[in-house]
Protein backbone atom coordinates (compact mmCIF):
# COMPACT_ATOMS: atom_id res chain seq x y z
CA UNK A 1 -128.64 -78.86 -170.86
CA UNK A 2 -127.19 -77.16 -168.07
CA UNK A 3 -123.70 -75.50 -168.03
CA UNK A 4 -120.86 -77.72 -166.60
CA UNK A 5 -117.75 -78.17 -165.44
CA UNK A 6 -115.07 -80.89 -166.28
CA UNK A 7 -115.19 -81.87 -162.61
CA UNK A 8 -116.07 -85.78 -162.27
CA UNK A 9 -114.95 -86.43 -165.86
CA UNK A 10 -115.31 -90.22 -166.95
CA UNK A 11 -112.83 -91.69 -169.55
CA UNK A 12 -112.75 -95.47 -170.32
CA UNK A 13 -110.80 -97.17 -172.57
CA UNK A 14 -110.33 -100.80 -173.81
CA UNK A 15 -107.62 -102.68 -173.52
CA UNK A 16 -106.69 -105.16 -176.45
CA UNK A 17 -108.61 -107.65 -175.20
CA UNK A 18 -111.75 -105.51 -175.27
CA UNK A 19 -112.20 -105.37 -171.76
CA UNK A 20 -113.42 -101.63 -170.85
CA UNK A 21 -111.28 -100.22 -168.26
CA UNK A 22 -111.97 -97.13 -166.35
CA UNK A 23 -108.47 -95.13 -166.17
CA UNK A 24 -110.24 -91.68 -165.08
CA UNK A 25 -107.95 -91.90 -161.68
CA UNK A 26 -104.88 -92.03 -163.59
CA UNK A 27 -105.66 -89.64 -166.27
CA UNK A 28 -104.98 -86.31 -165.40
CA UNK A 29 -106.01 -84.06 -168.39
CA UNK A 30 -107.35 -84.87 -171.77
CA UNK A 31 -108.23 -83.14 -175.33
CA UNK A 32 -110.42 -84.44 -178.29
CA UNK A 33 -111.16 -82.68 -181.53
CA UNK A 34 -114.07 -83.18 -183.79
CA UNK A 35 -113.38 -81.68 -187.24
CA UNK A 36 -114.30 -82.46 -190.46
CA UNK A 37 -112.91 -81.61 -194.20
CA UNK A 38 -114.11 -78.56 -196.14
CA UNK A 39 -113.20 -78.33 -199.67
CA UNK A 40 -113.33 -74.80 -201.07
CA UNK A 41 -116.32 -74.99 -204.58
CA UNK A 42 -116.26 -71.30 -204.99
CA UNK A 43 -116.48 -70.41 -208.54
CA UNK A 44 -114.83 -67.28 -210.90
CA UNK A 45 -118.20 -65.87 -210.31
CA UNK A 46 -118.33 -65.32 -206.93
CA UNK A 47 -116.60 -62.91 -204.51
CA UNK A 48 -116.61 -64.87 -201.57
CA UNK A 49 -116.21 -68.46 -200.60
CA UNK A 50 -118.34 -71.25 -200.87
CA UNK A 51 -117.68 -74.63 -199.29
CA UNK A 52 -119.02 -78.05 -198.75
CA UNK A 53 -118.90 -80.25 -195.74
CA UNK A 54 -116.62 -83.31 -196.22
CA UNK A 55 -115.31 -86.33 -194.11
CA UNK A 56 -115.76 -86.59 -190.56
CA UNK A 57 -112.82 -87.12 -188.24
CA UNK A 58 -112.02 -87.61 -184.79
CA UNK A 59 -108.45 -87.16 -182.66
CA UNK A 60 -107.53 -87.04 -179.25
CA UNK A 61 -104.90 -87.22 -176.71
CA UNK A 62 -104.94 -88.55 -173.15
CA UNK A 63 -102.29 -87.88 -170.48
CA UNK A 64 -102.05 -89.32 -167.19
CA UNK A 65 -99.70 -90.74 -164.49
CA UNK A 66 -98.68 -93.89 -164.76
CA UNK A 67 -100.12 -96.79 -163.01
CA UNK A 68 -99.29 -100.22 -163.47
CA UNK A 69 -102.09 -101.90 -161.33
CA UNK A 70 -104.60 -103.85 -162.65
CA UNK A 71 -107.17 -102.13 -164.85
CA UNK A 72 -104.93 -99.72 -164.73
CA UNK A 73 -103.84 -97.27 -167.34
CA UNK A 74 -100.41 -99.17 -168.55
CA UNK A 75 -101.87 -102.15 -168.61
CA UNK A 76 -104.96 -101.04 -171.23
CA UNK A 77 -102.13 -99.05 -173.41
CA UNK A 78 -98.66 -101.12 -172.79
CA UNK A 79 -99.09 -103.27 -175.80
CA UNK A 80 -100.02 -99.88 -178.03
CA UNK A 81 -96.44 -100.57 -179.93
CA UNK A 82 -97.39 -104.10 -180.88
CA UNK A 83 -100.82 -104.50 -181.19
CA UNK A 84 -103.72 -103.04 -183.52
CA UNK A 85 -106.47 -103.04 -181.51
CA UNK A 86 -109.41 -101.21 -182.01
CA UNK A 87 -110.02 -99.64 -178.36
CA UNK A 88 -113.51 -98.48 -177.69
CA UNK A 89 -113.19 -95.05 -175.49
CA UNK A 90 -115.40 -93.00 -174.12
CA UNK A 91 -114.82 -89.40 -172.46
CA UNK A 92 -117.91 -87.62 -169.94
CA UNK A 93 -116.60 -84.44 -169.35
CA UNK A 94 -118.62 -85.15 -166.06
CA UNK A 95 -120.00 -88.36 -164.77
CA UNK A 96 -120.91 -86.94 -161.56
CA UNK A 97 -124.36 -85.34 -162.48
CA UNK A 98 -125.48 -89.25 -163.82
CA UNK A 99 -126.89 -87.48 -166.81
CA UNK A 100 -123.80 -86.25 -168.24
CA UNK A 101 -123.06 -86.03 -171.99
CA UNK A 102 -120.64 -88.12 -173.37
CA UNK A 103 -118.46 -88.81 -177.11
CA UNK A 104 -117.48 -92.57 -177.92
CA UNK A 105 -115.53 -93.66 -180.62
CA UNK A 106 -113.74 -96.79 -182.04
CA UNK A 107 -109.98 -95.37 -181.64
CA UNK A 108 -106.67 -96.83 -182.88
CA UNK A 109 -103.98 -95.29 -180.56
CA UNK A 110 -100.59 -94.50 -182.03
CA UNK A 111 -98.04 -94.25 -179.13
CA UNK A 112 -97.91 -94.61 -176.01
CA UNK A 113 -95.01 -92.32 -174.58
CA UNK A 114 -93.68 -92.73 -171.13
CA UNK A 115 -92.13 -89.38 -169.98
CA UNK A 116 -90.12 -89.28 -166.55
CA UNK A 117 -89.43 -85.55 -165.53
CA UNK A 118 -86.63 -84.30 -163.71
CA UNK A 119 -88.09 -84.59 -161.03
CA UNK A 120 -89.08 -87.93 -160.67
CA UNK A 121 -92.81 -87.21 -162.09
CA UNK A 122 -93.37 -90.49 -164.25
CA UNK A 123 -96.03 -89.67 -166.62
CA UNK A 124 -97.98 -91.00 -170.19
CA UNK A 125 -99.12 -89.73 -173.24
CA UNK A 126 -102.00 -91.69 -175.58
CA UNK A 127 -102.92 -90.11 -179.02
CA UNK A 128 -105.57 -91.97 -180.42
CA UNK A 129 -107.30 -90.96 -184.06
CA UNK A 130 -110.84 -92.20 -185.13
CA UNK A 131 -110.67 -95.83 -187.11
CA UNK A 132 -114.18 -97.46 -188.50
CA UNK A 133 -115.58 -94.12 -190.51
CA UNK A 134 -118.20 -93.73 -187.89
CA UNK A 135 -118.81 -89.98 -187.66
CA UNK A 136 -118.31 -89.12 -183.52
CA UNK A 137 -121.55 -87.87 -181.87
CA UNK A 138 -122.24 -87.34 -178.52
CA UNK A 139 -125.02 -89.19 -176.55
């Protein structure tokens, strides 16, 4: 795989009616971690550590400008505060290449906050954590 940029970046996201929306125009930055657990099995005998590989996880935060419009960002995260929806998302850091890796999860999102700056910047913020115990893995 070639080296790329986050230029052309795809994100999708379902609303909670599982309709897949593509909100790339109105997201304007984006971060997603992959970790997973370690717990520390190093015995008296040993003078450094020794660890095993535990539970996958998955987090990740979206933020964008908002947009009401259909198929828009708001409408695929507005109900967030009231609603448990499961909300298939998928981030390409590039879609413009066609063959561009990409991570999808099952995601429950836990806020939706609505930030208007100063000066008169009205912006979003999505944090969304992994929720069916499907290890992420890009395809």
């Amino acid at each position: 795989m070639a080296k790329i940029s986050g230029l052309g970046a795809l994100v999708t996201v379902q609303d909670s009616s599982a309709v897949t929306q593509t909100i790339s125009n109105d997201v304007t930055n984006f971060t997603f971690t992959t970790p997973r657990a370690v717990e520390d099995i190093t015995g008296v005998d040993k003078s450094a550590k020794e660890a095993l590989l535990l539970l996958a996880d998955y987090t990740n935060t979206l933020n964008g400008v908002f947009n009401s419009a259909a198929g828009a960002s708001h409408p695929v995260f507005k109900d967030v505060a009231s609603t448990s929806a499961t909300r298939v998302t998928k981030i390409a850091p590039t879609a413009s290449s066609g063959a561009s890796p990409y991570l999808q999860v099952n995601a429950l999102y836990t806020d939706y906050q609505i930030t208007r700056a100063a000066g008169g910047a009205l912006t979003w913020q999505a944090p969304g954590v992994l929720q069916d115990g499907t290890p992420p893995s890009w395809t």
